[in-house]
ModelCIF file with pLDDT and N, C-alpha, C, O atoms, coordinates in Angstrom:
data_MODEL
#
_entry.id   MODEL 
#
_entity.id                         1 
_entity.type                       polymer 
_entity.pdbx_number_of_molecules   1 
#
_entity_poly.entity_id                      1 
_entity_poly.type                           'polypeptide(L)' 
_entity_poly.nstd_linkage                   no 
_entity_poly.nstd_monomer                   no 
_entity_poly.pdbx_seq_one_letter_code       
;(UNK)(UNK)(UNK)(UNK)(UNK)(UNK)(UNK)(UNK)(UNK)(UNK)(UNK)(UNK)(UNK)(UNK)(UNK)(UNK)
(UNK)(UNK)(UNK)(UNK)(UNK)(UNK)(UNK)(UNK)(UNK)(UNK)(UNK)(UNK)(UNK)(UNK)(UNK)(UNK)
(UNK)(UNK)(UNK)(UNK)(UNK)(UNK)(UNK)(UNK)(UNK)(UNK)(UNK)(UNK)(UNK)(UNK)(UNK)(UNK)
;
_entity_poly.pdbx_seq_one_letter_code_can   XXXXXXXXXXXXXXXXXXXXXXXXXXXXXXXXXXXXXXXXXXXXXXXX 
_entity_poly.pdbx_strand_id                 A 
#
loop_
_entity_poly_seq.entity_id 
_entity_poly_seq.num 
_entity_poly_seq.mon_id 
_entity_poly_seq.hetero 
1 1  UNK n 
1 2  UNK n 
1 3  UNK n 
1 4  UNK n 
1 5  UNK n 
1 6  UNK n 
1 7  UNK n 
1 8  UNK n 
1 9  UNK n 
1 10 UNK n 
1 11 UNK n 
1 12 UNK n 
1 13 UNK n 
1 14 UNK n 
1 15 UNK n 
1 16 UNK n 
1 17 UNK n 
1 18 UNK n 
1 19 UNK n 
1 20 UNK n 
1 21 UNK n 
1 22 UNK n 
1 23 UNK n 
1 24 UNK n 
1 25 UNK n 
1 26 UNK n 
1 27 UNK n 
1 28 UNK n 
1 29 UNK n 
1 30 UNK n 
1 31 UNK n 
1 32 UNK n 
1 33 UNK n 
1 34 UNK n 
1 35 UNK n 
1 36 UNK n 
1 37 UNK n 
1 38 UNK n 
1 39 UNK n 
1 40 UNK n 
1 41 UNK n 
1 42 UNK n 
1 43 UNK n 
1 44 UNK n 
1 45 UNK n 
1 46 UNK n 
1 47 UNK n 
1 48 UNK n 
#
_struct_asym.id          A 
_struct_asym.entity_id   1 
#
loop_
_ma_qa_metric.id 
_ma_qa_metric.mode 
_ma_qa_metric.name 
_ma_qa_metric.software_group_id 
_ma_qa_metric.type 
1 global pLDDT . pLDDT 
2 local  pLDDT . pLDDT 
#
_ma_qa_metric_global.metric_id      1 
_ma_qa_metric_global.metric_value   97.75 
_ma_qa_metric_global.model_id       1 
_ma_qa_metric_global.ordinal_id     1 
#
loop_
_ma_qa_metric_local.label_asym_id 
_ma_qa_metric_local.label_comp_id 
_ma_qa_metric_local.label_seq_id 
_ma_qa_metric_local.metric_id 
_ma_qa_metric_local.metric_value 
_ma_qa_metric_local.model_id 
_ma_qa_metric_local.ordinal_id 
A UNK 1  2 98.00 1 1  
A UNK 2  2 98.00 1 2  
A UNK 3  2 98.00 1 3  
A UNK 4  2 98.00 1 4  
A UNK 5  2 98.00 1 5  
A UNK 6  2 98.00 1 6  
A UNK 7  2 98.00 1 7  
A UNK 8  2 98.00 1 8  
A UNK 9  2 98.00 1 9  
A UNK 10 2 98.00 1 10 
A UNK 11 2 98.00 1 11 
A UNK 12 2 98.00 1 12 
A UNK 13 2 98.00 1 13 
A UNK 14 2 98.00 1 14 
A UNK 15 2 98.00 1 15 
A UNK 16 2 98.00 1 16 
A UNK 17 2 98.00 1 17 
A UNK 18 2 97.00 1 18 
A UNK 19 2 97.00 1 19 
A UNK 20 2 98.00 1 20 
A UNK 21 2 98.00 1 21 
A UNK 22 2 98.00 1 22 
A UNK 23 2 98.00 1 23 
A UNK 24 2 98.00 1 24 
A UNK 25 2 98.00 1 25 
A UNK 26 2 98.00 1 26 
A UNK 27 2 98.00 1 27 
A UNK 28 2 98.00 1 28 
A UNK 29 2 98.00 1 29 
A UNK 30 2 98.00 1 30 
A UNK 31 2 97.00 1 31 
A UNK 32 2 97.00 1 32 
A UNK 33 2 96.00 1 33 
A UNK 34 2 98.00 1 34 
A UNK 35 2 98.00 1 35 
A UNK 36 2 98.00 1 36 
A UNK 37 2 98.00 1 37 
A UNK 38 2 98.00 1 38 
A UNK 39 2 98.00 1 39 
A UNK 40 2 98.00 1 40 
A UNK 41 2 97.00 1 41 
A UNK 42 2 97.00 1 42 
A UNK 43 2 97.00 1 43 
A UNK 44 2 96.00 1 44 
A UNK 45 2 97.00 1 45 
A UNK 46 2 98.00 1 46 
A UNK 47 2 98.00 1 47 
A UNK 48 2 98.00 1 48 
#
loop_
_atom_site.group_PDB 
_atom_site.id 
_atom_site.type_symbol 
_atom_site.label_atom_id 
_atom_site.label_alt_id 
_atom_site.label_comp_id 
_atom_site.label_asym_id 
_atom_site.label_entity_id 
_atom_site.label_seq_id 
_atom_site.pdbx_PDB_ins_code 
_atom_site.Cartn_x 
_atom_site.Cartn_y 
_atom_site.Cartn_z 
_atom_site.occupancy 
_atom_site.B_iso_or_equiv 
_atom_site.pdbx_formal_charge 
_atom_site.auth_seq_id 
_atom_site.auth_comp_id 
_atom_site.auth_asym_id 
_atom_site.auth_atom_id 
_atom_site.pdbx_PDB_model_num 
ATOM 1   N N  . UNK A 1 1  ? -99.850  -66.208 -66.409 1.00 98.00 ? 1  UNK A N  1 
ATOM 2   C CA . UNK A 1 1  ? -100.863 -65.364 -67.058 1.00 98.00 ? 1  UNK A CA 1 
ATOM 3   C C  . UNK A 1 1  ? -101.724 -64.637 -66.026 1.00 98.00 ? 1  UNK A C  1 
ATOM 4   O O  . UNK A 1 1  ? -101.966 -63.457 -66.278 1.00 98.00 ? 1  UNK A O  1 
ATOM 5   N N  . UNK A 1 2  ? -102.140 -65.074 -65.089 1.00 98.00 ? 2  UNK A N  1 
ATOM 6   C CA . UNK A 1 2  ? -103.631 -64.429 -64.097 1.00 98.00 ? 2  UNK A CA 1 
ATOM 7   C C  . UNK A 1 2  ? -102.458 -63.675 -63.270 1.00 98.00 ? 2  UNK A C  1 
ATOM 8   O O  . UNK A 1 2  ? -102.678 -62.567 -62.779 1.00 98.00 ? 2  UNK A O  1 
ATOM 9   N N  . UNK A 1 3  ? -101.418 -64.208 -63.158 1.00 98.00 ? 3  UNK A N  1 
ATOM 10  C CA . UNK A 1 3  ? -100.257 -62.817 -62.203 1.00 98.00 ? 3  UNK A CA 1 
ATOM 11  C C  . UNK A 1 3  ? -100.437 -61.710 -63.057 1.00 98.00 ? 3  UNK A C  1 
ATOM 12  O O  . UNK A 1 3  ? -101.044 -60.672 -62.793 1.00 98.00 ? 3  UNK A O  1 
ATOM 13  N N  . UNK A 1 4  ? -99.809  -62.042 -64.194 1.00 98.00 ? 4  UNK A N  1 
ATOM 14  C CA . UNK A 1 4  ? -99.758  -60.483 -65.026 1.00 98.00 ? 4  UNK A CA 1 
ATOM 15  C C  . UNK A 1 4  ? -100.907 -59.471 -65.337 1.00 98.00 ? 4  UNK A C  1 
ATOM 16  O O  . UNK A 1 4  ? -100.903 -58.280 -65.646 1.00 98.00 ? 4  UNK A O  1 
ATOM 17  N N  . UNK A 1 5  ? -102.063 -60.556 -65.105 1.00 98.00 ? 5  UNK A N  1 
ATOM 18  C CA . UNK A 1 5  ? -103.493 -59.726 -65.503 1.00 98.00 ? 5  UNK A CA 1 
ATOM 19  C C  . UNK A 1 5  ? -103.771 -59.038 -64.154 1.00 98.00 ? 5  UNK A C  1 
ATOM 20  O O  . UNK A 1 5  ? -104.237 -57.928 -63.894 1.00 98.00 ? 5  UNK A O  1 
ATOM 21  N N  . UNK A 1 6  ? -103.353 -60.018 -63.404 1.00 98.00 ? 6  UNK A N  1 
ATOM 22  C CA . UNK A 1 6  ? -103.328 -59.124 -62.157 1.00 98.00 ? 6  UNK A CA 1 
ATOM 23  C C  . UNK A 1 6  ? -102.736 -57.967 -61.439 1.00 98.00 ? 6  UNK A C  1 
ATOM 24  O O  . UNK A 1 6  ? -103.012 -57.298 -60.443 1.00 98.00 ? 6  UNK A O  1 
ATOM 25  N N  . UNK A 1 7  ? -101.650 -58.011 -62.503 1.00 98.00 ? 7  UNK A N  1 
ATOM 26  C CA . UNK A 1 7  ? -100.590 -56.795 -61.401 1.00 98.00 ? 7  UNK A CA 1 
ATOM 27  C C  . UNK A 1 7  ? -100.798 -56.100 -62.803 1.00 98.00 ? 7  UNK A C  1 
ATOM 28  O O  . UNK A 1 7  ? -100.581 -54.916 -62.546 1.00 98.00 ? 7  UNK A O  1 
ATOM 29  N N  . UNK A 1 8  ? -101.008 -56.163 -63.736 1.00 98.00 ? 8  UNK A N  1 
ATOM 30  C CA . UNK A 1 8  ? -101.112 -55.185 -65.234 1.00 98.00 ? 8  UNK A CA 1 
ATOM 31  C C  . UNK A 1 8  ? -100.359 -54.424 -65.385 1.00 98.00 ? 8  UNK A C  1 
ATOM 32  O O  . UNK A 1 8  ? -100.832 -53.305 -65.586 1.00 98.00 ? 8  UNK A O  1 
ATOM 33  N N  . UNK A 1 9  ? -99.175  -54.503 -65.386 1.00 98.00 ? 9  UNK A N  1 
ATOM 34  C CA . UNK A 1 9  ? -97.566  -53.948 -65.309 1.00 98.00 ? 9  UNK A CA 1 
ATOM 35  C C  . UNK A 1 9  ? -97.324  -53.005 -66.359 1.00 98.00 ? 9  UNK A C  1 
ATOM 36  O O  . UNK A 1 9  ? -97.547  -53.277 -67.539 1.00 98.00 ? 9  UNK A O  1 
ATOM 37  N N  . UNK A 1 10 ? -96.911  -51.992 -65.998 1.00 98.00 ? 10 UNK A N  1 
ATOM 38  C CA . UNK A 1 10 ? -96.653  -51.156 -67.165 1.00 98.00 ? 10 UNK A CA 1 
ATOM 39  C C  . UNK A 1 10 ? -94.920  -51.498 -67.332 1.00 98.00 ? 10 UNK A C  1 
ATOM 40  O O  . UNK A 1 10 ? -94.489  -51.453 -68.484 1.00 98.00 ? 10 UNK A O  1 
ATOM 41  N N  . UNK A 1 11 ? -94.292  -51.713 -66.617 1.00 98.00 ? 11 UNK A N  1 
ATOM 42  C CA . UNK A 1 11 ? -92.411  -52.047 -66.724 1.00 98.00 ? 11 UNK A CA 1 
ATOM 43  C C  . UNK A 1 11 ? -92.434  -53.691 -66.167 1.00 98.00 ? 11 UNK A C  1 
ATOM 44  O O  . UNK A 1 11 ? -92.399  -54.005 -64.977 1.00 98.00 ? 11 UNK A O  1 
ATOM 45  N N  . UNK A 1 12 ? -92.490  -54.489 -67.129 1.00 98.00 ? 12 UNK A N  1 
ATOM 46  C CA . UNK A 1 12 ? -91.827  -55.878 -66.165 1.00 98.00 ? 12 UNK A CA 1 
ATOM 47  C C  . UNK A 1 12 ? -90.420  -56.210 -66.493 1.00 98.00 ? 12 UNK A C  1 
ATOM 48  O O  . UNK A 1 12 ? -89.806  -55.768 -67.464 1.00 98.00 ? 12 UNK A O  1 
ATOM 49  N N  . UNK A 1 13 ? -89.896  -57.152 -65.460 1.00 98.00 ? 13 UNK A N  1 
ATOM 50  C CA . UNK A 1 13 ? -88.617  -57.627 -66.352 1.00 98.00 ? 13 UNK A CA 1 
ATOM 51  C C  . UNK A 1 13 ? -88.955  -59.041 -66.039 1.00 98.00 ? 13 UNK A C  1 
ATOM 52  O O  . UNK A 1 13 ? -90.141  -59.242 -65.778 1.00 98.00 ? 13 UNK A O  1 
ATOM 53  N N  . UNK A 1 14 ? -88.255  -59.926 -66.016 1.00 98.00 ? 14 UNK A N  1 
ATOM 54  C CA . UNK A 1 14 ? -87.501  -61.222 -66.721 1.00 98.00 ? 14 UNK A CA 1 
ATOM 55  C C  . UNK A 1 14 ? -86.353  -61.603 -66.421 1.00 98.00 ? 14 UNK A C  1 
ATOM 56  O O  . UNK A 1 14 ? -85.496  -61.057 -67.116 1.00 98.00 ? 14 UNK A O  1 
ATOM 57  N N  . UNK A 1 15 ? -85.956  -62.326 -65.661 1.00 98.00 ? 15 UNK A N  1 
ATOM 58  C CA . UNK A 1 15 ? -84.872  -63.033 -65.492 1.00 98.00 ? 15 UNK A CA 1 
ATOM 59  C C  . UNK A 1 15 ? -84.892  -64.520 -66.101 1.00 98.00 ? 15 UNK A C  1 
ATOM 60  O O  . UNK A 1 15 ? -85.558  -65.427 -65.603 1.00 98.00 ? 15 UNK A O  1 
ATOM 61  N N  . UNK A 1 16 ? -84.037  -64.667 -67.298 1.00 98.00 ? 16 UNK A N  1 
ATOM 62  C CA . UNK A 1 16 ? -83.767  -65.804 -67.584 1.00 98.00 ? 16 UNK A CA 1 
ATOM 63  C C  . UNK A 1 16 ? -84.608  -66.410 -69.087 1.00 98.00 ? 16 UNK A C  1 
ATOM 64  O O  . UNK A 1 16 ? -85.050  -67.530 -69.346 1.00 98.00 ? 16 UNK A O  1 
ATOM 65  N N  . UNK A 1 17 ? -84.590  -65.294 -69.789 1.00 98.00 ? 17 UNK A N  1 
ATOM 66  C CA . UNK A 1 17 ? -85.191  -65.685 -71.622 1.00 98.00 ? 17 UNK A CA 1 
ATOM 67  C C  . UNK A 1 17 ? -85.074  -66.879 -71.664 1.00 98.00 ? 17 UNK A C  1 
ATOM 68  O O  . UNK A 1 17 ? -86.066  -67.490 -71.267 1.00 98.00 ? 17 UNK A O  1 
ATOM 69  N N  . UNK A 1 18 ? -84.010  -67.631 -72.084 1.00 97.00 ? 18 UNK A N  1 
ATOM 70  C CA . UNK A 1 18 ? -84.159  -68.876 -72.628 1.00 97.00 ? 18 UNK A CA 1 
ATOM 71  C C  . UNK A 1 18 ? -84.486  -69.088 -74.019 1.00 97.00 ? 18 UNK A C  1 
ATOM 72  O O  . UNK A 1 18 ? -83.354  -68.905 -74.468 1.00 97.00 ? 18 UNK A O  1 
ATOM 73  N N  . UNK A 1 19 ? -85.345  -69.392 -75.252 1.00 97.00 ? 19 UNK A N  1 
ATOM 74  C CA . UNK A 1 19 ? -86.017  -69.096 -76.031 1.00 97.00 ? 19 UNK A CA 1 
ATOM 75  C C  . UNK A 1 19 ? -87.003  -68.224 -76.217 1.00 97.00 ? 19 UNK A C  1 
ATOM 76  O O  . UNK A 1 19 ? -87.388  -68.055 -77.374 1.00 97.00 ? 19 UNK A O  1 
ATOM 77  N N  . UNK A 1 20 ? -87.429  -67.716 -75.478 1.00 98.00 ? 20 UNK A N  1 
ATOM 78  C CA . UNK A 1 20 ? -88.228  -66.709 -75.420 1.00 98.00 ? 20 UNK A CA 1 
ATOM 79  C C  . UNK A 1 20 ? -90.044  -66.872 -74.930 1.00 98.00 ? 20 UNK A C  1 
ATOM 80  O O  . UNK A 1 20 ? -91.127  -66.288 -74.938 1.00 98.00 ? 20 UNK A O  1 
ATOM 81  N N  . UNK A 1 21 ? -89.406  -68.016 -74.574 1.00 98.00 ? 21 UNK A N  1 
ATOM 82  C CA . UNK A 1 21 ? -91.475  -68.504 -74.317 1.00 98.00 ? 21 UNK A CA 1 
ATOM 83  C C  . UNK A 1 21 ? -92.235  -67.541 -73.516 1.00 98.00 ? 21 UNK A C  1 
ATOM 84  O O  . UNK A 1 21 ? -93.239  -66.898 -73.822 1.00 98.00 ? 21 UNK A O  1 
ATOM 85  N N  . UNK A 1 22 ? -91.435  -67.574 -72.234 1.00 98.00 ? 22 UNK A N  1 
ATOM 86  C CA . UNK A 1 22 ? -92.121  -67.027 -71.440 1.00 98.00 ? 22 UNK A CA 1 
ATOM 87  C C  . UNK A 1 22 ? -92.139  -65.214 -71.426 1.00 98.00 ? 22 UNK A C  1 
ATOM 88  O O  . UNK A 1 22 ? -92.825  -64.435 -70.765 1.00 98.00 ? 22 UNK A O  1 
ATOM 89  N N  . UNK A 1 23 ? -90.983  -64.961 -72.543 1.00 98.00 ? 23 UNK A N  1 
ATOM 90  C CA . UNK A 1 23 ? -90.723  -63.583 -73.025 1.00 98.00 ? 23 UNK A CA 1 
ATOM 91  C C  . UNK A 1 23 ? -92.450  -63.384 -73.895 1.00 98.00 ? 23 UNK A C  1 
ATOM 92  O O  . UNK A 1 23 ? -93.216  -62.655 -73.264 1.00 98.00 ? 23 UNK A O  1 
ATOM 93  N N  . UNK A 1 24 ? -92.798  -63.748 -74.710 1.00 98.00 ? 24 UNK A N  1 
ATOM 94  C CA . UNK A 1 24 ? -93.866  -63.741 -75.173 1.00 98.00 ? 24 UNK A CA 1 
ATOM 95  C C  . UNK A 1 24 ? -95.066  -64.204 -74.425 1.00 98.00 ? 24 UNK A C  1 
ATOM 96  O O  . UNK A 1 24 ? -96.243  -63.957 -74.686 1.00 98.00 ? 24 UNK A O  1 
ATOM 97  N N  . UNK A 1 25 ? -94.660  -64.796 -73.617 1.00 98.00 ? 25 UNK A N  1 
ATOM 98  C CA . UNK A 1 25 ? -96.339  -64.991 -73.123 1.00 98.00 ? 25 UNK A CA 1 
ATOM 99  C C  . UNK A 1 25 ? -97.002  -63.702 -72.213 1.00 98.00 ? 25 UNK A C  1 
ATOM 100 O O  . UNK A 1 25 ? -98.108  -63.166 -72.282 1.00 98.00 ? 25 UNK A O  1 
ATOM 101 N N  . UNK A 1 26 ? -95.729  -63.430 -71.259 1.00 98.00 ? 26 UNK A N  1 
ATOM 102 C CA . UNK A 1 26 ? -96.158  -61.871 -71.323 1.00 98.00 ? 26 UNK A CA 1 
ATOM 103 C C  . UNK A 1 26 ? -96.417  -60.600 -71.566 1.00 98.00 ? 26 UNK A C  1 
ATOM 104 O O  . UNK A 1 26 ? -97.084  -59.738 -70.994 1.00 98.00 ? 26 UNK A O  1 
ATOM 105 N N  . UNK A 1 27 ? -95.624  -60.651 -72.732 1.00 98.00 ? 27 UNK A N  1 
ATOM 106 C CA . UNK A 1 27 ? -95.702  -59.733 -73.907 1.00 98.00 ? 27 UNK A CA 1 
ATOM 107 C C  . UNK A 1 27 ? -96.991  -59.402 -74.533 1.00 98.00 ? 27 UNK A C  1 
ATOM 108 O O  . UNK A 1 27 ? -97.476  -58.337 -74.913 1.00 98.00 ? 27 UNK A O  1 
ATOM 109 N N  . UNK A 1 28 ? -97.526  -60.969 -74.533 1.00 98.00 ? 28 UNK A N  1 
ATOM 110 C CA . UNK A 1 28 ? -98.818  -60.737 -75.533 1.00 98.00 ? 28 UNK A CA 1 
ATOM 111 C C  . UNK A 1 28 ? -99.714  -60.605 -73.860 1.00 98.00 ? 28 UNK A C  1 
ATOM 112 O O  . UNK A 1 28 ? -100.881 -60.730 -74.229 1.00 98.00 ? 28 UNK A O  1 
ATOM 113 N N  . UNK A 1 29 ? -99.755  -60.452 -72.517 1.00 98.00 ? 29 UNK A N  1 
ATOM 114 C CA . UNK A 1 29 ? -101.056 -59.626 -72.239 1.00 98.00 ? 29 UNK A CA 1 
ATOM 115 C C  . UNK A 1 29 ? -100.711 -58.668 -71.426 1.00 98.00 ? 29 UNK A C  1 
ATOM 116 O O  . UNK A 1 29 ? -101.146 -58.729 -70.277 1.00 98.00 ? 29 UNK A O  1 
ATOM 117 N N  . UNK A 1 30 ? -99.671  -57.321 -71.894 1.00 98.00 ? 30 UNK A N  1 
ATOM 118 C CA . UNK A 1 30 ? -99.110  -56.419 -71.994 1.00 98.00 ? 30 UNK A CA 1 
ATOM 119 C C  . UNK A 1 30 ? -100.356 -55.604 -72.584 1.00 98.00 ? 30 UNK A C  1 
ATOM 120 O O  . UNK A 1 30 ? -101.010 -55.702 -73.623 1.00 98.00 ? 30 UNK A O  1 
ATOM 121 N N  . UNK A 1 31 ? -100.414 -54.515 -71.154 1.00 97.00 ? 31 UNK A N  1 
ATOM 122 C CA . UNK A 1 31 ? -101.479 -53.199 -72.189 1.00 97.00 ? 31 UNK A CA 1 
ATOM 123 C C  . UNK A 1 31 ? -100.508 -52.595 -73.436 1.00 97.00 ? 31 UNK A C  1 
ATOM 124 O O  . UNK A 1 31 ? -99.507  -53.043 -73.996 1.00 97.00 ? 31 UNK A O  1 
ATOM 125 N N  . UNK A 1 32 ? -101.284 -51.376 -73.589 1.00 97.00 ? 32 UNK A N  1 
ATOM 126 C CA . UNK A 1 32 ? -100.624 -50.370 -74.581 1.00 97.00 ? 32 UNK A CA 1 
ATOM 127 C C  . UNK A 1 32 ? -99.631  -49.374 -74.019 1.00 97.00 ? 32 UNK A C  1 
ATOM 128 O O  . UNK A 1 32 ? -99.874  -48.667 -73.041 1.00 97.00 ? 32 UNK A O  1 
ATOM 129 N N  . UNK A 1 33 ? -98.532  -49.364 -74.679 1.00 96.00 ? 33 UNK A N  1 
ATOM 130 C CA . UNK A 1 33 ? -97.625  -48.503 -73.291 1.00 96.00 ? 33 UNK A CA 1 
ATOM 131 C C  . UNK A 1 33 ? -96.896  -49.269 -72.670 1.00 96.00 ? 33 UNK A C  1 
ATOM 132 O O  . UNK A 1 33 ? -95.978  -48.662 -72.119 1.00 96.00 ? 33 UNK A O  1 
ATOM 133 N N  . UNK A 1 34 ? -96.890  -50.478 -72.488 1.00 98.00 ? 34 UNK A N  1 
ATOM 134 C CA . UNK A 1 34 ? -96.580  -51.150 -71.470 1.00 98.00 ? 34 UNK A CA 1 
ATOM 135 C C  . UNK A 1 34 ? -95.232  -51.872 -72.372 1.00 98.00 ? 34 UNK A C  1 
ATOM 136 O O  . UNK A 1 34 ? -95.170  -51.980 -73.596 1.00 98.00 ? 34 UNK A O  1 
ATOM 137 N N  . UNK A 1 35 ? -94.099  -52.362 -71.257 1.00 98.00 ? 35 UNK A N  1 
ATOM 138 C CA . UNK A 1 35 ? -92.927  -53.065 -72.067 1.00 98.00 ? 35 UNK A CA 1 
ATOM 139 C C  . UNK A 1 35 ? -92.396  -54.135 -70.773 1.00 98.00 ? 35 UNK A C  1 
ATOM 140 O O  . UNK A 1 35 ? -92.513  -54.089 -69.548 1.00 98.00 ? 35 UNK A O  1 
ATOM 141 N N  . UNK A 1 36 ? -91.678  -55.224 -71.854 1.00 98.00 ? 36 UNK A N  1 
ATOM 142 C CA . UNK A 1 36 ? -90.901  -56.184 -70.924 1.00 98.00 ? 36 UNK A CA 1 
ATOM 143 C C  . UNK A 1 36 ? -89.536  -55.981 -71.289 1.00 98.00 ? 36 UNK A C  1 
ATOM 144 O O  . UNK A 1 36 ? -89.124  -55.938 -72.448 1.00 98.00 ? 36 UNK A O  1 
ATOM 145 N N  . UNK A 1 37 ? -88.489  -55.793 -69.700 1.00 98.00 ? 37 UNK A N  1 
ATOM 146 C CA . UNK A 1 37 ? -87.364  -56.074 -70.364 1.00 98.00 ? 37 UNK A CA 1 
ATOM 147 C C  . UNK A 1 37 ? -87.136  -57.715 -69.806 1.00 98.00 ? 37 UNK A C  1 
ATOM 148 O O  . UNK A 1 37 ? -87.430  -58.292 -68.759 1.00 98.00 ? 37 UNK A O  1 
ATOM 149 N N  . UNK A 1 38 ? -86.476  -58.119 -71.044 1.00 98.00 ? 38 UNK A N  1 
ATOM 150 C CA . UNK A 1 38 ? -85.977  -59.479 -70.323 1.00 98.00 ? 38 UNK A CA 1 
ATOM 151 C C  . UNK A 1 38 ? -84.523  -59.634 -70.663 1.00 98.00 ? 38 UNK A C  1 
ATOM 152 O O  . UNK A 1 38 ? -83.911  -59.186 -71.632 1.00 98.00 ? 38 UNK A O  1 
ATOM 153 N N  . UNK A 1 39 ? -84.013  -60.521 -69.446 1.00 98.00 ? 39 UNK A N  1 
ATOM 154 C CA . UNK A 1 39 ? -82.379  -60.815 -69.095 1.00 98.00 ? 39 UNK A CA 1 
ATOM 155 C C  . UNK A 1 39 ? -81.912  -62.115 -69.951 1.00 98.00 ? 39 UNK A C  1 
ATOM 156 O O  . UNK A 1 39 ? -82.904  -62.843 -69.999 1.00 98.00 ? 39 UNK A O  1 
ATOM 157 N N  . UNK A 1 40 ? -81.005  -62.629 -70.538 1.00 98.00 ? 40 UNK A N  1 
ATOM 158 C CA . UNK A 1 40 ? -80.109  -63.954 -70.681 1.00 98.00 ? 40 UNK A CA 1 
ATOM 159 C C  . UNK A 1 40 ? -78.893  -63.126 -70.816 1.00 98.00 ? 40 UNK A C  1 
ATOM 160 O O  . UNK A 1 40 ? -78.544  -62.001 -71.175 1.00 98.00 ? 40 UNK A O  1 
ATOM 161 N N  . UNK A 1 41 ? -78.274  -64.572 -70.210 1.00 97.00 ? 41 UNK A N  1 
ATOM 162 C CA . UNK A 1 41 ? -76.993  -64.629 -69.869 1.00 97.00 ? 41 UNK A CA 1 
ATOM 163 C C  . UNK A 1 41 ? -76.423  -65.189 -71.171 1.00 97.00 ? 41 UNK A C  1 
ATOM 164 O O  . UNK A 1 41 ? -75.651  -64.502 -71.841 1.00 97.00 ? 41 UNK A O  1 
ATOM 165 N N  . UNK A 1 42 ? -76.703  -66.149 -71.465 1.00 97.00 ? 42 UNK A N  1 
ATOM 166 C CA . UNK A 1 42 ? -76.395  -67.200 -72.326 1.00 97.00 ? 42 UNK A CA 1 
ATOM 167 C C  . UNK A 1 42 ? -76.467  -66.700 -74.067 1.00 97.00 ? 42 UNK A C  1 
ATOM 168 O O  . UNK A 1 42 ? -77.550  -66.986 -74.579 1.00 97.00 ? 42 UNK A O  1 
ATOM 169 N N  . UNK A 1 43 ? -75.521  -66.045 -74.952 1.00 97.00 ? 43 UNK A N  1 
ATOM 170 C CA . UNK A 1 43 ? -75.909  -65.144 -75.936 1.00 97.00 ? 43 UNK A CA 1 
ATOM 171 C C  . UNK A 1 43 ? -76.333  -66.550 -77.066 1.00 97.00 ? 43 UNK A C  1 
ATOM 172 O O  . UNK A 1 43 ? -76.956  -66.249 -78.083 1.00 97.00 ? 43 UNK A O  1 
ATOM 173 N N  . UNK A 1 44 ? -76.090  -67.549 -76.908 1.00 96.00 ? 44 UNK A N  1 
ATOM 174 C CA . UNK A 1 44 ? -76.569  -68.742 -78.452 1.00 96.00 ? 44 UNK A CA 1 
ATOM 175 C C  . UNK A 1 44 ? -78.335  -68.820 -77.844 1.00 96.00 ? 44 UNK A C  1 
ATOM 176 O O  . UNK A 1 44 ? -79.158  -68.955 -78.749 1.00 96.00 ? 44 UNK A O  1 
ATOM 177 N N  . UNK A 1 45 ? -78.899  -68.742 -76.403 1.00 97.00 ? 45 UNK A N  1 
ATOM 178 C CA . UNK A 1 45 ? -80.517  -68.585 -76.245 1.00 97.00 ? 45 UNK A CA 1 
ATOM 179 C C  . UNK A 1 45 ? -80.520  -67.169 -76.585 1.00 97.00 ? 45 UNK A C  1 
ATOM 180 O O  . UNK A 1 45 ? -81.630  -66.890 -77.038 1.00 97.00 ? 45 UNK A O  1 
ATOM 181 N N  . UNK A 1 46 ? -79.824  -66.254 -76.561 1.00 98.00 ? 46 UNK A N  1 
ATOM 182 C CA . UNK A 1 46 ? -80.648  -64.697 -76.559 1.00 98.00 ? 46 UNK A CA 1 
ATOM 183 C C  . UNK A 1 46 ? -80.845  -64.464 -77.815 1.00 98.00 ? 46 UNK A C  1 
ATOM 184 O O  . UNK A 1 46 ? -81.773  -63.711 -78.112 1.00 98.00 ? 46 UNK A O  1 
ATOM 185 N N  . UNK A 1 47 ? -79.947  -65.106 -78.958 1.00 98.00 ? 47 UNK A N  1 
ATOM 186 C CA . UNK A 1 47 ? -79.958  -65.026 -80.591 1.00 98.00 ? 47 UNK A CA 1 
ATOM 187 C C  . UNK A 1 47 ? -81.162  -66.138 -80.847 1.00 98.00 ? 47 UNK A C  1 
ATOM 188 O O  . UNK A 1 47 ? -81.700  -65.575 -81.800 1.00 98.00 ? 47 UNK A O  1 
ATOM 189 N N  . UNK A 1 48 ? -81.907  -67.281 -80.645 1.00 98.00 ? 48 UNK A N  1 
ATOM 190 C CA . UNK A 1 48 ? -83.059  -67.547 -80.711 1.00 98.00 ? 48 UNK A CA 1 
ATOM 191 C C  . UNK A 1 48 ? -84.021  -67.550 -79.899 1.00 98.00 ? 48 UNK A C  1 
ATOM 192 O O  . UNK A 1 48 ? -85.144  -67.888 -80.273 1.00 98.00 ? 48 UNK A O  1 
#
């Protein structure tokens, strides 16, 4: 969290979804404008 507030990213990515936790945790302190892409490998984690 204090990384992302810190670097206030308008493009991040993500290596490694999983369920998506950490897909959302940066998501939600994402300005306006701003997007995450995130990566899985694994398509049975990328479907939940």
């Amino acid at each position: 969290d204090k990384t992302v507030e810190e670097v206030n990213p308008s493009v991040a990515l993500e290596l490694g979804t999983y369920c998506g936790y950490s897909a959302v945790r940066i998501a939600r302190l994402l300005k306006a404008g701003a997007h995450l892409l995130t990566v899985e490998f694994n398509p049975e984690f990328a479907a939940i």
